[in-house]
Protein backbone atom coordinates (compact mmCIF):
# COMPACT_ATOMS: atom_id res chain seq x y z
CA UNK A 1 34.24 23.42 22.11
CA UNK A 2 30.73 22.04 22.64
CA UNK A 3 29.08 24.60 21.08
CA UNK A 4 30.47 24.74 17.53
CA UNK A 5 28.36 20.75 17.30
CA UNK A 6 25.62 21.58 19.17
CA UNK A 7 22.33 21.98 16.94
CA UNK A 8 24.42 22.21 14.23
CA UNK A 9 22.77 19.98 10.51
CA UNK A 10 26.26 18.75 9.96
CA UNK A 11 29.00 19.38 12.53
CA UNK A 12 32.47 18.39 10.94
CA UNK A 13 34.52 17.64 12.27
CA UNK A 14 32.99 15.07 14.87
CA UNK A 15 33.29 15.87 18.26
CA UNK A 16 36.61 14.43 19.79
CA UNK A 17 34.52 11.64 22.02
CA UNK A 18 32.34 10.46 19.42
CA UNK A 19 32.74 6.80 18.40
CA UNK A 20 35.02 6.65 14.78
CA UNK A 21 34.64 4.06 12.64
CA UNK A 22 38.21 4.11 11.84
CA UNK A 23 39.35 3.32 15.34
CA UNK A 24 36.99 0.83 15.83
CA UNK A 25 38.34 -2.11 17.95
CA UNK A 26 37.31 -4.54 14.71
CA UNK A 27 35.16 -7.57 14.67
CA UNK A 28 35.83 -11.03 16.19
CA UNK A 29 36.72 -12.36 12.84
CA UNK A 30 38.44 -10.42 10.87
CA UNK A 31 36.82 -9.69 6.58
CA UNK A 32 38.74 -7.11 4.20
CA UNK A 33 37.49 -2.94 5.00
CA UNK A 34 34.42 -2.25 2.90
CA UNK A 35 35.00 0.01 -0.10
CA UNK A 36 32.00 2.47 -0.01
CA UNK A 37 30.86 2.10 3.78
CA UNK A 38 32.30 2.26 7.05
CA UNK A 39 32.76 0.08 9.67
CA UNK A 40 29.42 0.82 11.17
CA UNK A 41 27.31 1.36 8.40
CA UNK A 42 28.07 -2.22 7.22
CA UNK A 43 26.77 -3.07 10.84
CA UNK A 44 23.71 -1.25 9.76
CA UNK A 45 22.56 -2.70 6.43
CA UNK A 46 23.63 -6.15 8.14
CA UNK A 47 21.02 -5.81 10.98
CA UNK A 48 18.28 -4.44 8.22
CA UNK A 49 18.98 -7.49 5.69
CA UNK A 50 18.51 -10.04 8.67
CA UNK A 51 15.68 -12.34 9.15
CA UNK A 52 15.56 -11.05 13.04
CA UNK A 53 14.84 -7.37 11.71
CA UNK A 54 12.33 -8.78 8.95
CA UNK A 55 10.17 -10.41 11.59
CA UNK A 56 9.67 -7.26 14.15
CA UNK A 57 7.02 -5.97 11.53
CA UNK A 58 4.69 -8.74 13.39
CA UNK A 59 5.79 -8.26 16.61
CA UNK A 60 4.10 -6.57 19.53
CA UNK A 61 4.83 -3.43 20.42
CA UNK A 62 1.95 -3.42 23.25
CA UNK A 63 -1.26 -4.25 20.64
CA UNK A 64 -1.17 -7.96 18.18
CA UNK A 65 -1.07 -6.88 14.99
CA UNK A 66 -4.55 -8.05 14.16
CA UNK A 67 -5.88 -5.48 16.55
CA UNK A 68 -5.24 -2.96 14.18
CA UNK A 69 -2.81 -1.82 11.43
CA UNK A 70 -1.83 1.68 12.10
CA UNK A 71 -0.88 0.40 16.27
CA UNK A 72 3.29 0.27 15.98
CA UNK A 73 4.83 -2.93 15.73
CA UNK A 74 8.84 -3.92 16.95
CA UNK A 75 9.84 -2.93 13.50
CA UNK A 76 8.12 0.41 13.20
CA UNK A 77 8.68 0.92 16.82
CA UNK A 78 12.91 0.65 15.96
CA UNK A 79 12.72 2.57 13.19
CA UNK A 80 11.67 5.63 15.27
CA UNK A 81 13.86 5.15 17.49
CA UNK A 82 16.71 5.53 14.92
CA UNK A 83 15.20 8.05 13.44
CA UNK A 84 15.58 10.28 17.25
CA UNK A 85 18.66 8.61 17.67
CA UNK A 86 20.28 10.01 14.53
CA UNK A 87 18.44 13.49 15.58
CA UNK A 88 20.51 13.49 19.03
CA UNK A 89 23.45 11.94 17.97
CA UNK A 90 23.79 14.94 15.18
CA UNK A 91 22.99 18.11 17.64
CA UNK A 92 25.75 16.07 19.30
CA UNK A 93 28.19 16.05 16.93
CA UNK A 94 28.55 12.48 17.62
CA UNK A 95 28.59 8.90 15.12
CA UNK A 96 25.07 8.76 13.84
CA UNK A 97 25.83 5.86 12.03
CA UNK A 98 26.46 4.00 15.34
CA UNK A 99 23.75 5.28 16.81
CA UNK A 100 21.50 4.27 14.31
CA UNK A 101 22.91 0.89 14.01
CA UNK A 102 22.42 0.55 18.07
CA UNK A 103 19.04 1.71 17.80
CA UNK A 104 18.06 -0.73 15.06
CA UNK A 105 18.94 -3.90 16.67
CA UNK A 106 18.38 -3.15 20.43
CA UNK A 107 15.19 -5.07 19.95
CA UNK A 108 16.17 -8.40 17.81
CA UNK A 109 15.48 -10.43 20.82
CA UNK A 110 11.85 -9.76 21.47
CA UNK A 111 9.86 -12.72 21.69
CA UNK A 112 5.94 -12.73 20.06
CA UNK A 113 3.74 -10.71 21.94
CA UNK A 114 6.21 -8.45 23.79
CA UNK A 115 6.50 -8.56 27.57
CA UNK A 116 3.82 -11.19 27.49
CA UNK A 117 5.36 -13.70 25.55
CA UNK A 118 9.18 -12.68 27.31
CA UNK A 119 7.55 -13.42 30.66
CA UNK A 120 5.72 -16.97 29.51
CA UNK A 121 9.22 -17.87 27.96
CA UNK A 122 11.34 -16.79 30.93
CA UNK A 123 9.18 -19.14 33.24
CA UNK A 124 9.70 -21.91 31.32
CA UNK A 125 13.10 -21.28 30.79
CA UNK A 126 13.85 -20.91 34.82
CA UNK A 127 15.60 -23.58 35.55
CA UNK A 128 18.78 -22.66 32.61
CA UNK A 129 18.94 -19.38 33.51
CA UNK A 130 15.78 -18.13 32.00
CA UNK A 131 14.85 -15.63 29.07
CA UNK A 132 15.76 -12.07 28.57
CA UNK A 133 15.55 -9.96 25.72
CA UNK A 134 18.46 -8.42 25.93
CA UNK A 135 20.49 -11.29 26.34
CA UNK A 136 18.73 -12.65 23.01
CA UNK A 137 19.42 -9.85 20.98
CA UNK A 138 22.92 -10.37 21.91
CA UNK A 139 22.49 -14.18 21.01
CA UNK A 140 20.87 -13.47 17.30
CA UNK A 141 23.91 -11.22 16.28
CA UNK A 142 26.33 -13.28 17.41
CA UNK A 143 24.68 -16.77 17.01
CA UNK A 144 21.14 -17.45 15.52
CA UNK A 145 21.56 -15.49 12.32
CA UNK A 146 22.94 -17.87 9.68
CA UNK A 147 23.45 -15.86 6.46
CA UNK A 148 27.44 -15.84 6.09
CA UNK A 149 29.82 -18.64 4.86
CA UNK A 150 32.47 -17.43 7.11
CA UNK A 151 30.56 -17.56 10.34
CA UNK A 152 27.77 -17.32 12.45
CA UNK A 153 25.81 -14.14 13.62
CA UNK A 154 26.19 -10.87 11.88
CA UNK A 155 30.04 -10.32 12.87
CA UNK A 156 29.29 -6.84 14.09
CA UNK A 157 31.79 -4.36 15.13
CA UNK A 158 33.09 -4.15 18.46
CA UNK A 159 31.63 -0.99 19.39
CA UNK A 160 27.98 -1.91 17.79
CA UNK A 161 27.90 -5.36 19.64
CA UNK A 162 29.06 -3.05 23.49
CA UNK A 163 26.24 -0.41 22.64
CA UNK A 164 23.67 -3.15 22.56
CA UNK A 165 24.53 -5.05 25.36
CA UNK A 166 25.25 -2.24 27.33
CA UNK A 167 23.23 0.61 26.18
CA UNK A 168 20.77 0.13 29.71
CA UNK A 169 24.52 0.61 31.26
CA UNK A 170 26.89 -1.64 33.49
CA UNK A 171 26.48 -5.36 33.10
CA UNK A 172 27.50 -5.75 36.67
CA UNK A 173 25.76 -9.19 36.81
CA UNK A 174 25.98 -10.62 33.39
CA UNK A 175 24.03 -13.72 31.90
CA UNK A 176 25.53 -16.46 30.89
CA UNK A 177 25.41 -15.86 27.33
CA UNK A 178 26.66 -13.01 28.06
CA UNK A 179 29.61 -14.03 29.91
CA UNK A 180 30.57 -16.46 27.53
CA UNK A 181 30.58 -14.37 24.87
CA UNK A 182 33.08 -11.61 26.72
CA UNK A 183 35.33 -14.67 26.64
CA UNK A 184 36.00 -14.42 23.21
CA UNK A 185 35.66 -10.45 22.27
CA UNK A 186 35.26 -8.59 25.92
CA UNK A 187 32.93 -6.24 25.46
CA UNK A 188 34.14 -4.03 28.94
CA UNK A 189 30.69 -4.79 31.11
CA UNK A 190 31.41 -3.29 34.11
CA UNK A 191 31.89 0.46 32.00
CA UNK A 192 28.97 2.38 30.51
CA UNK A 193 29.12 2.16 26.76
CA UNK A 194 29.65 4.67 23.88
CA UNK A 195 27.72 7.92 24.35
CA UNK A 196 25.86 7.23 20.84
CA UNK A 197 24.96 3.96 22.54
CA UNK A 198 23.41 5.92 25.48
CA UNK A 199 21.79 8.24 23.37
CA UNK A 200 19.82 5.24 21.42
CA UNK A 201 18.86 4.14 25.05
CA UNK A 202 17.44 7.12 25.80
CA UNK A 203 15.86 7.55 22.17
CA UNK A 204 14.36 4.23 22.99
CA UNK A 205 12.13 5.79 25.96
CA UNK A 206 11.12 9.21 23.58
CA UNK A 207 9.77 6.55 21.17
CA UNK A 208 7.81 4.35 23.21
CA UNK A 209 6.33 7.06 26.02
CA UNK A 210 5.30 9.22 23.11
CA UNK A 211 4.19 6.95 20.57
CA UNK A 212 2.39 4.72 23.05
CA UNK A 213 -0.02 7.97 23.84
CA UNK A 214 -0.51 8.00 20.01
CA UNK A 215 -1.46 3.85 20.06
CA UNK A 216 -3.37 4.11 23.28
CA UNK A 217 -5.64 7.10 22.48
CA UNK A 218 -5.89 5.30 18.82
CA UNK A 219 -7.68 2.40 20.91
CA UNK A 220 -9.55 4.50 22.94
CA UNK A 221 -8.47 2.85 26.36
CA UNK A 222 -8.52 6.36 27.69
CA UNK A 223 -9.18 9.87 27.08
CA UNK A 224 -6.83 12.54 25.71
CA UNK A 225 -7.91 14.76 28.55
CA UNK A 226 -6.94 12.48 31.31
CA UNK A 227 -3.67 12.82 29.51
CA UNK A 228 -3.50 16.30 30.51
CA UNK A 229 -4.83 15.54 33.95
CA UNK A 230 -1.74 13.62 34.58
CA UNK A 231 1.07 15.49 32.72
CA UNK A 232 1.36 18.97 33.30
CA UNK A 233 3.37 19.32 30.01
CA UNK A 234 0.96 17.34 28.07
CA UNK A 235 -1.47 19.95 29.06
CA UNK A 236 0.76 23.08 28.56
CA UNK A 237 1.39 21.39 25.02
CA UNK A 238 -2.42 21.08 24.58
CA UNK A 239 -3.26 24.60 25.49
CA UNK A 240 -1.03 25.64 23.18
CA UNK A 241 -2.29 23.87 20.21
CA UNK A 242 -5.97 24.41 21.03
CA UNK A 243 -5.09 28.73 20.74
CA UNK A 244 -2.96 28.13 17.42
CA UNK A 245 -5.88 25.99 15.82
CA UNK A 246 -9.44 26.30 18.08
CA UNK A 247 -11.27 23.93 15.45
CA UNK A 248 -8.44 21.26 14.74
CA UNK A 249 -9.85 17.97 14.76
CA UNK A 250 -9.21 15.37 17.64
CA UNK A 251 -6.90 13.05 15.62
CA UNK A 252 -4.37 16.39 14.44
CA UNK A 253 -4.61 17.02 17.40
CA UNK A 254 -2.77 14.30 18.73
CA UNK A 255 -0.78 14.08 16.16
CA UNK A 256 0.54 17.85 16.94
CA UNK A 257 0.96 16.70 20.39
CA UNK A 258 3.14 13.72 20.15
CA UNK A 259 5.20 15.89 17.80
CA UNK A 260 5.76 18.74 20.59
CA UNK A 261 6.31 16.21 23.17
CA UNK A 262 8.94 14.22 20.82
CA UNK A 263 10.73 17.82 19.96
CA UNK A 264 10.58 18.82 24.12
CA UNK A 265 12.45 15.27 24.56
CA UNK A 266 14.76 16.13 21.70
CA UNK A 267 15.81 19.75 23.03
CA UNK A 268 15.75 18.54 26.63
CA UNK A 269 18.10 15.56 26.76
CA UNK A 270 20.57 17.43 24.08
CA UNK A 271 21.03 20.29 26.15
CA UNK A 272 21.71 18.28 29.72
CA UNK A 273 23.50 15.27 27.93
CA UNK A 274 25.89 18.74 26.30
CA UNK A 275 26.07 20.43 30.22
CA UNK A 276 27.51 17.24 31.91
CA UNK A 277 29.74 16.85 28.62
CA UNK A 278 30.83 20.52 29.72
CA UNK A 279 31.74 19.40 32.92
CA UNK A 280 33.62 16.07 32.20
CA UNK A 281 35.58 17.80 29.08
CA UNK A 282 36.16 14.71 27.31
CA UNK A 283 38.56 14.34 25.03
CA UNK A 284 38.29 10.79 23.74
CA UNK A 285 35.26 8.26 23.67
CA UNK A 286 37.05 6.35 26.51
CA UNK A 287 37.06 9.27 28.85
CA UNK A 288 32.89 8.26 28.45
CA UNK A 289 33.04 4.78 28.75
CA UNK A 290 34.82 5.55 32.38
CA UNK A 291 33.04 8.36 33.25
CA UNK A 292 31.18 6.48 36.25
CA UNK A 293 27.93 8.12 35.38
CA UNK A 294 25.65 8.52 32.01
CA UNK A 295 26.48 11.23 30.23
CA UNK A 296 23.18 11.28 28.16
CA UNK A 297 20.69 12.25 30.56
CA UNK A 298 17.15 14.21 30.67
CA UNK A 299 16.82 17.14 33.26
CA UNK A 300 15.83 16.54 36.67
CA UNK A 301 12.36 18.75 35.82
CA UNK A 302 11.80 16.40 32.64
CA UNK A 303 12.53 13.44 34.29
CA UNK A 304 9.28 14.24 36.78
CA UNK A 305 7.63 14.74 34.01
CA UNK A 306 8.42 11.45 32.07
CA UNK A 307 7.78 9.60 35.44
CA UNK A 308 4.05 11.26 35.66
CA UNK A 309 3.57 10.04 31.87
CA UNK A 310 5.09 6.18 32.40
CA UNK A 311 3.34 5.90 35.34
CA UNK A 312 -0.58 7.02 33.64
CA UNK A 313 0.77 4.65 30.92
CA UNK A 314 1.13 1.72 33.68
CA UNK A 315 -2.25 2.31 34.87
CA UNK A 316 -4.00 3.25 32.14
CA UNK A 317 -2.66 1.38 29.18
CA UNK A 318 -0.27 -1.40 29.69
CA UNK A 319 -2.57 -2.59 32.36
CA UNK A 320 -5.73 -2.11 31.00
CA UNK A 321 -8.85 -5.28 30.80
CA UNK A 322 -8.42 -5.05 27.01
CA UNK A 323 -4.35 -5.16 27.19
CA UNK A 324 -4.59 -7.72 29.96
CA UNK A 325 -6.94 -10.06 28.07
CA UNK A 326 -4.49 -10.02 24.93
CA UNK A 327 -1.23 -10.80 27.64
CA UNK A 328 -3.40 -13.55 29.19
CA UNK A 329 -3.81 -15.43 25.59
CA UNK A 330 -0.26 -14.75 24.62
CA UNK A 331 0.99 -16.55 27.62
CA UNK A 332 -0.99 -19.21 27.16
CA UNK A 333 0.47 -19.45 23.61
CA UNK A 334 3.52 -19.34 24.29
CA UNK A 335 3.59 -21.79 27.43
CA UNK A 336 1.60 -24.07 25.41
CA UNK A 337 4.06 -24.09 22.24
CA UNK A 338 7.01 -24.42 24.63
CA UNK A 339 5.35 -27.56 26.50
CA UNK A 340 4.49 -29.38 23.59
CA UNK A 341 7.46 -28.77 21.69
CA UNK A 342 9.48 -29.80 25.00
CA UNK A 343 7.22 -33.46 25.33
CA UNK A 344 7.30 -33.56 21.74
CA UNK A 345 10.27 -32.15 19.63
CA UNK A 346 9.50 -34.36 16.35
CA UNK A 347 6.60 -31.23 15.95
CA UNK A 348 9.75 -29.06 15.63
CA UNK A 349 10.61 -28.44 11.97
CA UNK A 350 13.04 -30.33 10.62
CA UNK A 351 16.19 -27.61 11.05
CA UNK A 352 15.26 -27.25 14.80
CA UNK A 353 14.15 -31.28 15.42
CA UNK A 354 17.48 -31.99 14.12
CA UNK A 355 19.34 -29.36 16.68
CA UNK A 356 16.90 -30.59 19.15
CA UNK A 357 18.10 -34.55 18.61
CA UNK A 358 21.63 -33.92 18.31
CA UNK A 359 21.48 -31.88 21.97
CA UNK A 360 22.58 -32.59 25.38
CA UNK A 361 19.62 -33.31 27.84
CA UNK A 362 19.36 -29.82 28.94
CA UNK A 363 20.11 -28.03 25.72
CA UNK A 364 16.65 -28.77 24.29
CA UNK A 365 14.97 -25.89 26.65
CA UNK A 366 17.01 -23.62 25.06
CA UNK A 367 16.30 -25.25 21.10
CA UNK A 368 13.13 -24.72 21.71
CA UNK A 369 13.04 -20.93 23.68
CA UNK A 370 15.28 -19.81 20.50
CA UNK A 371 12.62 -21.14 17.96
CA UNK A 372 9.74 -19.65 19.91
CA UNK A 373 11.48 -16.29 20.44
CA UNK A 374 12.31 -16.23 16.88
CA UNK A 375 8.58 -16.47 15.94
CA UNK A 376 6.28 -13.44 14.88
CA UNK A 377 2.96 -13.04 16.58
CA UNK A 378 0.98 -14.16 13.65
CA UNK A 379 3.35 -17.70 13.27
CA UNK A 380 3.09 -18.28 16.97
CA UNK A 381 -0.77 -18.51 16.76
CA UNK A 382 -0.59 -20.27 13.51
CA UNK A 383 1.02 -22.79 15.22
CA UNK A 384 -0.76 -23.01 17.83
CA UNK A 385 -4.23 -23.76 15.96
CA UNK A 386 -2.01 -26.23 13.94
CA UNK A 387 -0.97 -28.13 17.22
CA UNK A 388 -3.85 -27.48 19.10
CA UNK A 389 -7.01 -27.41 17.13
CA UNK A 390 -8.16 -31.18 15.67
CA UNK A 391 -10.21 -29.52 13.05
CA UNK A 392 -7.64 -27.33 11.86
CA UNK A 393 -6.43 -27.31 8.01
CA UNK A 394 -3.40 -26.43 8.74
CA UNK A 395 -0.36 -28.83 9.42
């Protein structure tokens, strides 16, 4: 049955496991069916319209946006992820709508300046259970976004809400935020989620390996042909090109790389996520959820490969002097901010001082990780020279 979805610009009907919007399992407060949308492409719009998704255009992917403006940001970052995600879910005959949705908010939660500023805020955050992204995202949809009358969050649909929590598989060990909110609207942590969900996962790692070749060779923090000294389909790739156009120049070139390497992902994880759906047969998007094991999944022989590529990326990019110097000032930033707002919450702005004064003792940590983790790169350092620096004009 596969086959008749597989590759296929607009398989109808949907595959019998995909996701439907008219089965969902509904939100945790109940609002009238939209008119001209389903379930999940109201989750959609509602995670582009909030102020979370807004503020990922200045937040670090792995460069501060004043390093550059054509190095991807969160926002950019997400949006080609859906973009894959949509691709996959289609050849899959799955929900792309879900997918998309999934793929769009599965970073909310980032703090400023990425891993740096998650690690600065998890420290500080230790001793209440510390920081996660993750976990945050989870808390901005169902919490920190205040834009409806009727509630808090973004009162997303069941299935939307399980595919982001869950779309790195079983919560085995949940956080607490976590755990509190399966209270209320159990989200089924201890099963893998949707297969749309797992295919945004997996879109998640095409993005970044690919695109962060594209941002590193942009910043010259290594060579294209050490690239190819690590990869051995990075070089097939490049010999290819280099016979089809000799005299293309170096930055095309890229460019034509990153697009065969995105379109080898593409192929690749279609065709094994289709031969383990083969040998599971599902019938119904539960059969996925308690299938025990993924069922979106690169080969084995592509899996090397993308191991080779993450691992030249460890070495050569994310750990790089000019990378590391950036990470070093962003914890500072951060830990600073966080200290001072801690000793001295009358600098918080006058929403947050007044969350921070009407808190239990403990509470306040978590005030103030929530405002910092909310902040963009460039507000973070804004208000840091506003705190910090005597001379600034700032206030």
């Amino acid at each position: 049955m596969l086959e008749q979805y597989l590759f296929d610009a607009s398989p109808n009907p949907p595959a019998p496991y995909a996701a439907s919007a008219k089965s969902s399992r509904g939100r945790l407060i109940s609002e009238p069916d939209p008119d001209n949308r389903s379930n999940f492409q109201r989750d959609r719009d509602r995670i582009i319209h909030s102020n979370a998704f807004r503020r990922m255009k200045h937040k670090t992917q792995v460069f501060v946006f004043h390093e550059g403006d054509y190095f991807r940001t969160r926002l950019t970052h997400s949006l080609e992820v859906a973009q894959i995600a949509r691709t996959v879910a289609r050849n899959l005959g799955i929900n792309e709508d879900l997918a998309e949705a999934v793929a769009l908010a599965h970073d909310l939660g980032h703090t400023p300046f990425g891993h740096a500023g998650e690690e600065a805020l998890s420290s500080k955050l230790s001793h209440v259970g510390g920081f996660d992204h993750n976990v945050q995202t989870l808390r901005v949809l169902t919490r920190l976004e205040q834009r409806y009358a009727g509630f808090d969050g973004l009162n997303l649909s069941w299935e939307t809400l399980e595919g982001v929590v869950k779309h790195n598989g079983p919560l085995l060990e949940p956080a607490l935020a976590v755990r509190n909110y399966d209270k209320s609207h159990s989200l089924e942590l201890t099963t893998h989620a949707s297969l749309e969900a797992q295919v945004a996962a997996i879109a998640d790692d095409i993005a970044y390996n690919t695109h962060d070749i594209d941002d590193g060779l942009r910043a010259q923090l290594f060579p294209l042909g050490a690239v190819a000294d690590a990869s051995a389909l990075v070089a097939n790739h490049l010999r290819a090109i280099d016979k089809k156009w000799p005299e293309l120049d170096r930055q095309r070139r890229i460019y034509e790389l990153v697009r065969a390497l995105i379109g080898d992902l593409v192929r690749d994880l279609t065709t094994e996520t289709a031969n383990r759906l083969r040998e599971l047969k599902p019938k119904t998007a539960t059969d996925i959820r308690s299938a025990g094991k993924p069922m979106a999944s690169f080969s084995k022989e592509m899996t090397l490969e993308l191991n080779a590529l993450r691992a030249f990326l460890r070495t050569n990019m994310y750990r790089h002097t000019q990378v590391n110097r950036m990470t070093s000032k962003a914890k500072r930033i951060v830990s600073d901010l966080f200290e001072v707002f801690i000793a001295e919450p009358q600098s918080l702005p006058a929403e947050w001082r007044k969350l921070a004064e009407e808190s239990k003792e403990m509470k306040i940590y978590r005030i103030v990780g929530d405002y910092i983790a909310g902040m963009t790169d460039r507000y973070a350092m804004l208000e840091h020279q506003r705190l910090f620096e005597i001379n600034s004009l700032s206030l």
